[in-house]
N, C-alpha and C. Protein backbone atom coordinates (compact mmCIF):
# COMPACT_ATOMS: atom_id res chain seq x y z
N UNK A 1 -5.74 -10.13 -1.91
CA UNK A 1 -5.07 -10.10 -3.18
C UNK A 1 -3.58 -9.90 -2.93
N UNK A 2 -2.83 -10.99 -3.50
CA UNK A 2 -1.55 -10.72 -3.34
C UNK A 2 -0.62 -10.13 -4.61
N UNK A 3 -0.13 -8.68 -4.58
CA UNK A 3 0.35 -7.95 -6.00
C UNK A 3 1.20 -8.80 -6.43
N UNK A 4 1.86 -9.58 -5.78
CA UNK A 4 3.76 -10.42 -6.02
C UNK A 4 2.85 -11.14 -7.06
N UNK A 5 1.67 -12.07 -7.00
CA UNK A 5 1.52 -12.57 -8.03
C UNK A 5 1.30 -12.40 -8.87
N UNK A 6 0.49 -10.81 -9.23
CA UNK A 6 0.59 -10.18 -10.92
C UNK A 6 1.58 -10.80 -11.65
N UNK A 7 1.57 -11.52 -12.83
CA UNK A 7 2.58 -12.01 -13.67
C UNK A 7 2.32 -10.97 -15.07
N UNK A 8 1.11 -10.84 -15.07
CA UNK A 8 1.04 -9.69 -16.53
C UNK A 8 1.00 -8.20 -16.41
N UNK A 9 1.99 -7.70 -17.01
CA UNK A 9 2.81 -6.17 -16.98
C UNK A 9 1.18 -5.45 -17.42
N UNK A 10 0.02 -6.07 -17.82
CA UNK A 10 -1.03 -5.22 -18.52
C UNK A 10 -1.67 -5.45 -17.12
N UNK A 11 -1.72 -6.50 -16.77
CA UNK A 11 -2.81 -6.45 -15.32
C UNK A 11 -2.30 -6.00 -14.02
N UNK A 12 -0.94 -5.77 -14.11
CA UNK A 12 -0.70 -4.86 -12.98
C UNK A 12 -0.99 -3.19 -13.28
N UNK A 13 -0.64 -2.92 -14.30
CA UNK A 13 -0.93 -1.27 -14.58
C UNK A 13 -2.59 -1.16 -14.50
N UNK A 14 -3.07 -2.25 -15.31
CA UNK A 14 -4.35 -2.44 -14.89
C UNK A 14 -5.01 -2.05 -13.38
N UNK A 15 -4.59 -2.84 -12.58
CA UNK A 15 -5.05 -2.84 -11.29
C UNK A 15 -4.36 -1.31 -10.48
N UNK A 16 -2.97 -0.76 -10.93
CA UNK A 16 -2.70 0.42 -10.10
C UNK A 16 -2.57 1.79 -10.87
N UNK A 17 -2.52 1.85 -12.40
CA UNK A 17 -2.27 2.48 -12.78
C UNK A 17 -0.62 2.40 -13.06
N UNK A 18 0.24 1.57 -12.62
CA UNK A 18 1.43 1.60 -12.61
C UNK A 18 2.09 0.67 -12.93
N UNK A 19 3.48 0.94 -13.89
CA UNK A 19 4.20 -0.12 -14.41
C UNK A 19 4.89 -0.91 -12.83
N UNK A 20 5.06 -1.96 -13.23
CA UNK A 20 5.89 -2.94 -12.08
C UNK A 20 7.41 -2.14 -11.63
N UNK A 21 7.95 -1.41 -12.68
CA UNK A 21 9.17 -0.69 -12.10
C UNK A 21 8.68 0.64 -11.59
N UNK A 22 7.94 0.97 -11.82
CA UNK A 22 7.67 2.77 -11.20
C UNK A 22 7.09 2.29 -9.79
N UNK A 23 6.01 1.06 -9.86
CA UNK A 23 5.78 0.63 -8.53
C UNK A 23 7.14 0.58 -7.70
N UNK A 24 7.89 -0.01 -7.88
CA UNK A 24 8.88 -0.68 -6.83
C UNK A 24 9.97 0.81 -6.56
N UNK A 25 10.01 1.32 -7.50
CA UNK A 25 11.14 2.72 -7.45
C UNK A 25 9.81 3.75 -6.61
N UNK A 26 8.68 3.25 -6.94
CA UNK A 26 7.85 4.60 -5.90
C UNK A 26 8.05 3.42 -4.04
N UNK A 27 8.01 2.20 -4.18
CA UNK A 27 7.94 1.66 -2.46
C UNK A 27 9.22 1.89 -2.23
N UNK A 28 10.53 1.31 -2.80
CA UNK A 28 11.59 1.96 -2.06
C UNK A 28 11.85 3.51 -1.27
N UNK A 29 11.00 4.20 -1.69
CA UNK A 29 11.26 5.65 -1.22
C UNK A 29 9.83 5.75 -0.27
N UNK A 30 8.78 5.08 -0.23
CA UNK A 30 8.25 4.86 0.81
C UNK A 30 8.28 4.43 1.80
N UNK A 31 9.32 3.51 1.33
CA UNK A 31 10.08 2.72 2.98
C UNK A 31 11.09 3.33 3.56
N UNK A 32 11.74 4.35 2.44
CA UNK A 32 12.62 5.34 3.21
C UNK A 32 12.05 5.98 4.16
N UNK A 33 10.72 6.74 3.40
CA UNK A 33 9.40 7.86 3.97
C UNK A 33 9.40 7.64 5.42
N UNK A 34 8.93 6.14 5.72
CA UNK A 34 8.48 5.27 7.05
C UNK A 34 9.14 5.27 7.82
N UNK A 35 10.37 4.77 7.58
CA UNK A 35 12.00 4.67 7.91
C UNK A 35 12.11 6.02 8.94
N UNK A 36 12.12 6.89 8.16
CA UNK A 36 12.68 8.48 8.72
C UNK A 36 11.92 9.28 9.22
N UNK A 37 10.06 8.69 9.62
CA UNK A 37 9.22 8.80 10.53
C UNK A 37 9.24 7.51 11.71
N UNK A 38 9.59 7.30 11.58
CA UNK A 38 9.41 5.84 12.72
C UNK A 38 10.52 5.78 13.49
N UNK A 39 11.62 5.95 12.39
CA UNK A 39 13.03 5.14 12.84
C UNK A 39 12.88 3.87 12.95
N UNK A 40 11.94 2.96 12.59
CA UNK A 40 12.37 1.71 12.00
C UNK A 40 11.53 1.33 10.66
N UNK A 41 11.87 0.08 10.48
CA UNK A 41 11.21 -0.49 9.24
C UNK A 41 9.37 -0.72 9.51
N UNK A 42 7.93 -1.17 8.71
CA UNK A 42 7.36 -1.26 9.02
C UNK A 42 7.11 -2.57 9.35
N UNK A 43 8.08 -3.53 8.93
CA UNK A 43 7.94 -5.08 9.10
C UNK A 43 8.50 -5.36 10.96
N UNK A 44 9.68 -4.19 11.35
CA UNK A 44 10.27 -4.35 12.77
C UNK A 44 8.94 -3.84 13.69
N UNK A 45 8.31 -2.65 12.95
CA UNK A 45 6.84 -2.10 13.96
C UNK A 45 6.30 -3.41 14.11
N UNK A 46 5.99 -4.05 12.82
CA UNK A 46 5.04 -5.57 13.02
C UNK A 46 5.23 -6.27 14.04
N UNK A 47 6.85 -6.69 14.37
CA UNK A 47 6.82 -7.91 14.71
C UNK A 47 7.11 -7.42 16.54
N UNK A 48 7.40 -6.08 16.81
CA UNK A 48 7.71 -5.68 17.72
C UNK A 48 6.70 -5.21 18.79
N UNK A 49 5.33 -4.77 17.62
CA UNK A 49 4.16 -3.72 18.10
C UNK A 49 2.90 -4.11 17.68
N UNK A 50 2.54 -5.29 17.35
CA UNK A 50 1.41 -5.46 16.70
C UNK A 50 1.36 -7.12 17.33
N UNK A 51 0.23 -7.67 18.12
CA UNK A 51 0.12 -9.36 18.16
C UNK A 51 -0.88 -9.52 16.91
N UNK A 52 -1.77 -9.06 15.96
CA UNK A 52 -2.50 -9.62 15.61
C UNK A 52 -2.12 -9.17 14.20
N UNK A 53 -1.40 -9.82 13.73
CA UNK A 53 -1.15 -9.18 12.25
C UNK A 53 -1.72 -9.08 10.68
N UNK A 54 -1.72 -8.04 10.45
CA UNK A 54 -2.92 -7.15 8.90
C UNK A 54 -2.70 -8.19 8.40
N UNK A 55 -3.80 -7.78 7.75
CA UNK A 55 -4.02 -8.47 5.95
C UNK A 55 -2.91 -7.92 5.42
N UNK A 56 -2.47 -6.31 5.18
CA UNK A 56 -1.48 -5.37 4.99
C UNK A 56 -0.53 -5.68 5.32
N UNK A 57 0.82 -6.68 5.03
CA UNK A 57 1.87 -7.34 6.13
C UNK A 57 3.05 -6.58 5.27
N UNK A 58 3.09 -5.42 4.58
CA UNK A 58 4.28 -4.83 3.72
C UNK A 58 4.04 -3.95 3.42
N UNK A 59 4.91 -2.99 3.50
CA UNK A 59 4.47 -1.26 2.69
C UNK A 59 3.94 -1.82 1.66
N UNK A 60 4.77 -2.44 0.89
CA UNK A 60 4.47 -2.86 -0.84
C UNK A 60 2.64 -3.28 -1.25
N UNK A 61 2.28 -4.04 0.48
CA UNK A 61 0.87 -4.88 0.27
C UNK A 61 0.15 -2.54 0.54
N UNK A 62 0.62 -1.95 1.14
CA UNK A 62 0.01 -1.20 1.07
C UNK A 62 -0.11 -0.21 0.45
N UNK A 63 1.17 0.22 -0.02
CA UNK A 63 0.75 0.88 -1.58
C UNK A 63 0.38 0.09 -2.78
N UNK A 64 0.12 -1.06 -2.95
CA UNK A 64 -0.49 -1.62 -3.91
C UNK A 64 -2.50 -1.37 -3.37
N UNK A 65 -2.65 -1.95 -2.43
CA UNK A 65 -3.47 -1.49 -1.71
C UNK A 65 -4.60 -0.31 -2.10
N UNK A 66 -3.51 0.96 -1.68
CA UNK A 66 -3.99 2.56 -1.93
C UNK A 66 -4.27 2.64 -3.90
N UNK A 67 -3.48 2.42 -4.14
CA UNK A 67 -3.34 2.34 -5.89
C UNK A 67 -4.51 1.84 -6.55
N UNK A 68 -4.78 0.66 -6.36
CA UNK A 68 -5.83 -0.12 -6.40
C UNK A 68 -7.22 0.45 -6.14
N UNK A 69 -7.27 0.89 -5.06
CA UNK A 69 -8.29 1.72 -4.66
C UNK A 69 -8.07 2.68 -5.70
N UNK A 70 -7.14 3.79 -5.57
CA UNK A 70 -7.35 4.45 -6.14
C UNK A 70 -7.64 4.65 -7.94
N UNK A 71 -7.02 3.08 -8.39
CA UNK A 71 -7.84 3.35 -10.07
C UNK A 71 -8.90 2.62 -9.95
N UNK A 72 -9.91 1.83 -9.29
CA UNK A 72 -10.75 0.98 -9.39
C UNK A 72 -12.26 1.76 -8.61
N UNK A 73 -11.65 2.90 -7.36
CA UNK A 73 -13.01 3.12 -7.01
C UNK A 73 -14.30 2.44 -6.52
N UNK A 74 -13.69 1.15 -6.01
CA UNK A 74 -14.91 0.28 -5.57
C UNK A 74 -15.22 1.14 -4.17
N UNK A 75 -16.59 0.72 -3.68
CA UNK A 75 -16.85 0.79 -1.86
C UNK A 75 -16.26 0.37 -1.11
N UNK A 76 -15.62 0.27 0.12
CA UNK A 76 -15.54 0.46 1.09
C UNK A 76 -15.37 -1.32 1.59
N UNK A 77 -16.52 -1.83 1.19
CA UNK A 77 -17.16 -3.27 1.31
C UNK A 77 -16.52 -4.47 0.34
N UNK A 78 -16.75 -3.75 -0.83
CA UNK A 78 -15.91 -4.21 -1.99
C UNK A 78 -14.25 -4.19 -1.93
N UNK A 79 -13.33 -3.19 -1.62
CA UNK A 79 -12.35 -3.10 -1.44
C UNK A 79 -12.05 -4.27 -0.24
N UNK A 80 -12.84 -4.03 0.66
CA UNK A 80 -12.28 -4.81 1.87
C UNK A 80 -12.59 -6.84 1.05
N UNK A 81 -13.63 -6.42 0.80
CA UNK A 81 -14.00 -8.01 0.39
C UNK A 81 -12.50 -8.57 -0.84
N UNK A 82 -12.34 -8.15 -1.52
CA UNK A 82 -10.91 -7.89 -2.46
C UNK A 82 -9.70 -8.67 -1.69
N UNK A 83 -9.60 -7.34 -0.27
CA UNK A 83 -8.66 -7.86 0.61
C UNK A 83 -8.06 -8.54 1.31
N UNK A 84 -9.54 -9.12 1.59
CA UNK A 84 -9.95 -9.99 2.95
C UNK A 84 -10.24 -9.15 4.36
N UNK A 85 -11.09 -8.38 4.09
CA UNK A 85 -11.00 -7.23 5.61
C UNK A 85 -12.48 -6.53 5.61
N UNK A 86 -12.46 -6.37 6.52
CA UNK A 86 -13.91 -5.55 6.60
C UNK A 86 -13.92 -4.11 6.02
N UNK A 87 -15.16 -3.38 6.00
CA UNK A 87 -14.96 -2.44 5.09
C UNK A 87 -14.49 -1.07 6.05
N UNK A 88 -14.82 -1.34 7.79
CA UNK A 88 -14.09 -0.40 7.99
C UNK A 88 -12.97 -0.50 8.66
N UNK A 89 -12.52 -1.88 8.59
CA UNK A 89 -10.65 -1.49 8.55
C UNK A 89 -10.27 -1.46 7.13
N UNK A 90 -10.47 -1.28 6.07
CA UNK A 90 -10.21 -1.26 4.53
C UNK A 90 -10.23 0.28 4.39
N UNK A 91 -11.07 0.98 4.93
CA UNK A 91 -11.07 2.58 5.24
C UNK A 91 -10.16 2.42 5.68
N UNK A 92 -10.00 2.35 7.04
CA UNK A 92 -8.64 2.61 7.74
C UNK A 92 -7.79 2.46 7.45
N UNK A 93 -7.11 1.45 6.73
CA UNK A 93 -5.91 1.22 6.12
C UNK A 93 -5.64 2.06 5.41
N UNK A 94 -6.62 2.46 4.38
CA UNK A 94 -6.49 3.48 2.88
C UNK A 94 -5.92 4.68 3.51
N UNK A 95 -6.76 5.36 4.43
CA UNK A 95 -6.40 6.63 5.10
C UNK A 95 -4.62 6.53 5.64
N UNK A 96 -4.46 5.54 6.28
CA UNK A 96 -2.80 5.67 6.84
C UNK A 96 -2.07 5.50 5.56
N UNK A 97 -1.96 4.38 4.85
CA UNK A 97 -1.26 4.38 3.70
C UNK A 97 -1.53 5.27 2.75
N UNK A 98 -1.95 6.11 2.07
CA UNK A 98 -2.68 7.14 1.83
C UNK A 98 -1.64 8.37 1.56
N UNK A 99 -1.65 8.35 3.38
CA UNK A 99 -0.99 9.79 3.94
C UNK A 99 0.39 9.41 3.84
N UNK A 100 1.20 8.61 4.29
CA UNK A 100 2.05 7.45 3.58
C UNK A 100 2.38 8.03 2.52
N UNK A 101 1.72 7.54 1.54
CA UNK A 101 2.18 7.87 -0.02
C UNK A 101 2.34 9.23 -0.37
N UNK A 102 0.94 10.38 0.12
CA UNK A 102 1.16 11.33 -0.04
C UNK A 102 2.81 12.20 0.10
N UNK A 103 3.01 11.72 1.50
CA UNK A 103 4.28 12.37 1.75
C UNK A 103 5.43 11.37 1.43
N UNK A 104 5.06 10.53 0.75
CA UNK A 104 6.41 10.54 -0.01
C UNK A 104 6.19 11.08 -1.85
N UNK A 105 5.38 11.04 -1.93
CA UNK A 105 5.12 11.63 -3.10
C UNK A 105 5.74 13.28 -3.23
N UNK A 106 5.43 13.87 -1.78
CA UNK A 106 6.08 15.25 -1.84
C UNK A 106 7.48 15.31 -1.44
N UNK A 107 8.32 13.98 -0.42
CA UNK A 107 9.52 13.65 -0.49
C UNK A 107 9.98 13.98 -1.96
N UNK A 108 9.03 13.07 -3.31
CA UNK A 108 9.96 13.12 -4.28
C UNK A 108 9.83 14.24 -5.45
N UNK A 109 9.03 15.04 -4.96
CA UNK A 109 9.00 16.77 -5.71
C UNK A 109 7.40 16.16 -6.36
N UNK A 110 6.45 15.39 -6.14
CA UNK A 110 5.17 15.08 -7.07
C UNK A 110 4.06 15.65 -6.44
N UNK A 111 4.27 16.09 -5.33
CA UNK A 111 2.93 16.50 -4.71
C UNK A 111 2.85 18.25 -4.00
């Protein structure tokens, strides 16, 4: 599922719980989050540290991702099938991006 193509402001809040601007004002400060754990971007980890590259190719694909999961509640199987991924790298993903969000969530006084 690719979020960029949501065109309706009801089916994106739909799918994350979140307006299209609170999304993008919450990933900018996640990419800070990443940024100031890594010291680089997660697209430079990609292309620098990874030969086989995610379904997940953007913070953005992964907090849309976590969101998703988190208002929809499907399995494991289901989520991954959604994705294109199996259900236990679809776990796995959730868990890193996740923790991800968490701490930027407490970066921005929410958690």
């Amino acid at each position: 599922m690719n979020y960029s193509e949501i065109t309706s402001k009801r089916q994106f809040k739909d799918a994350t719980g979140f307006s299209r601007e609170e999304f993008d004002c919450l990933l900018s400060t996640m990419k800070q989050t990443y940024y100031e754990q890594h010291g680089q971007t997660y697209q430079e980890y990609l292309e620098e540290c990874v030969e086989n590259w995610p379904k997940l190719r953007t913070l953005g694909d992964g907090l849309f991702f976590v969101l998703f999961y988190n208002k929809n509640g499907l399995i494991w199987g289901c989520q991954g099938l959604v994705f294109g991924m199996s259900s236990a790298s679809a776990h796995e993903r959730y868990h890193f991006f996740s923790e991800l969000l968490e701490q930027t969530l407490e970066k921005k006084g929410y958690a």
